[in-house]
Protein backbone atom coordinates (compact mmCIF):
# COMPACT_ATOMS: atom_id res chain seq x y z
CA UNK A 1 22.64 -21.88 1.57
CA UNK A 2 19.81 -24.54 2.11
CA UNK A 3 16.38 -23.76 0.70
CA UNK A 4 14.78 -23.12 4.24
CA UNK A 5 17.60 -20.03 4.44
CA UNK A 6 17.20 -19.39 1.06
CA UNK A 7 13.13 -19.46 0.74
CA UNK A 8 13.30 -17.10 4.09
CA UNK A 9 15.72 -14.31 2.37
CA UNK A 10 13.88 -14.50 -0.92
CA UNK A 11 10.47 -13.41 1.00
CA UNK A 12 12.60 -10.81 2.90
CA UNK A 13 13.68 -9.28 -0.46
CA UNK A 14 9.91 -9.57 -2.17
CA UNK A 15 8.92 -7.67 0.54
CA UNK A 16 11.35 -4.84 0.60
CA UNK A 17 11.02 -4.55 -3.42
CA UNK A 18 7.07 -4.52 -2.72
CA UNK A 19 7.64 -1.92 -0.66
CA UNK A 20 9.93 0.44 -2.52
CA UNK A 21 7.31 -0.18 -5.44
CA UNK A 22 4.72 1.41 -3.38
CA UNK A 23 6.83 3.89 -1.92
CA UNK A 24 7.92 5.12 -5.44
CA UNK A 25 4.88 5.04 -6.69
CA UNK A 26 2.85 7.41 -3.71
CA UNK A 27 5.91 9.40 -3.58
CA UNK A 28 5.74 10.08 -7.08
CA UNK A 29 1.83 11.78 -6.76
CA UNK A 30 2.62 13.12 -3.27
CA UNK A 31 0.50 10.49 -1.76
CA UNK A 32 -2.29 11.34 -3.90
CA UNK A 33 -3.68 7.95 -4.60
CA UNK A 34 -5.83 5.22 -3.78
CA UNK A 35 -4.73 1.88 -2.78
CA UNK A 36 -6.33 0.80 -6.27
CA UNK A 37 -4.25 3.16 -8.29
CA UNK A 38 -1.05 1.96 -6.63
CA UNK A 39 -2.46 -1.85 -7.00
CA UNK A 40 -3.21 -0.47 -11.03
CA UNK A 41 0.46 1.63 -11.14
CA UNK A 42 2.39 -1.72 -9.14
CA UNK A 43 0.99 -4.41 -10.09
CA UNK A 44 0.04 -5.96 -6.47
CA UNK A 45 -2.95 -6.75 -5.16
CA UNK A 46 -4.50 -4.05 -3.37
CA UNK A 47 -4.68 -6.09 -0.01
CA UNK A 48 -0.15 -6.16 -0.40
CA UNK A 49 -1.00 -2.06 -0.84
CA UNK A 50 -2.78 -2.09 2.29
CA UNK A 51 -0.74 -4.60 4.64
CA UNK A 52 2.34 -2.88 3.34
CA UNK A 53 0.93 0.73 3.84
CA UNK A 54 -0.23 -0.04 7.18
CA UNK A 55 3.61 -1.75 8.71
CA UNK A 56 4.63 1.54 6.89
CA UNK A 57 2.16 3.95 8.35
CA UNK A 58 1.81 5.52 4.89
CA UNK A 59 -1.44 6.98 4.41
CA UNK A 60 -3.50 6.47 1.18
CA UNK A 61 -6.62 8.49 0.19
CA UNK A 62 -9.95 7.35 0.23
CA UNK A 63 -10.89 4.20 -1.34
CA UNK A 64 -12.92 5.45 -4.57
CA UNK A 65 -11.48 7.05 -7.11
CA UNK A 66 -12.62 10.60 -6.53
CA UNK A 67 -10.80 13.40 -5.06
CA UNK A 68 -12.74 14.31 -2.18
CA UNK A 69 -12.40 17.38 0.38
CA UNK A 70 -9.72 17.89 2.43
CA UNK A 71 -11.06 17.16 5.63
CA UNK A 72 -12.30 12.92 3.99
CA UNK A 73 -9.48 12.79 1.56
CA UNK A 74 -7.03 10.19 3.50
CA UNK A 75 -8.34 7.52 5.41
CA UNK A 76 -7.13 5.46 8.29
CA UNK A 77 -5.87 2.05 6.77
CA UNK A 78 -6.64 0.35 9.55
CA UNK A 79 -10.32 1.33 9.42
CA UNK A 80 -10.70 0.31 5.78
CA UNK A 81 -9.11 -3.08 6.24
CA UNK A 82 -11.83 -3.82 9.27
CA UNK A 83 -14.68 -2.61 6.66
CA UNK A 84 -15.25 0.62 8.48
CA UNK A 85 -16.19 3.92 6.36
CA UNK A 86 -15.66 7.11 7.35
């Protein structure tokens, strides 16, 4: 395999194995969890949490740390990566 083929499946696989991270890791607490925690729980940056929830249309809860009610607890990925707040 030549390193163009190679360097392209090697992304491929980081990116499924970033993925299953996350997905383990929400699953885990129900989705109860901020892109931060994941970031702290994964090891990614929390901008990988974000892209990767956002191709995966998982939602995440609101960006601080506490648990809010109901009705503001998840927020719309897309809204927090434009710098939108709810």
């Amino acid at each position: 395999m030549d390193n163009k083929k190679k360097s392209g499946y090697n992304m491929v696989a980081k990116k499924a194995a970033n993925d299953f991270a996350i997905w383990r890791a929400g699953k885990s607490v129900d989705w109860d969890c901020t892109a931060g925690e994941l970031a702290d729980e994964t090891g990614l940056s929390v901008q990988t949490i974000y892209n990767t929830c956002k191709r995966r249309g998982w939602d995440l809860m609101h960006g601080n740390k506490d648990r809010l009610s109901d009705d503001t607890r998840f927020m719309d990925v897309t809204a927090q990566m434009n710098g939108s707040r709810r």
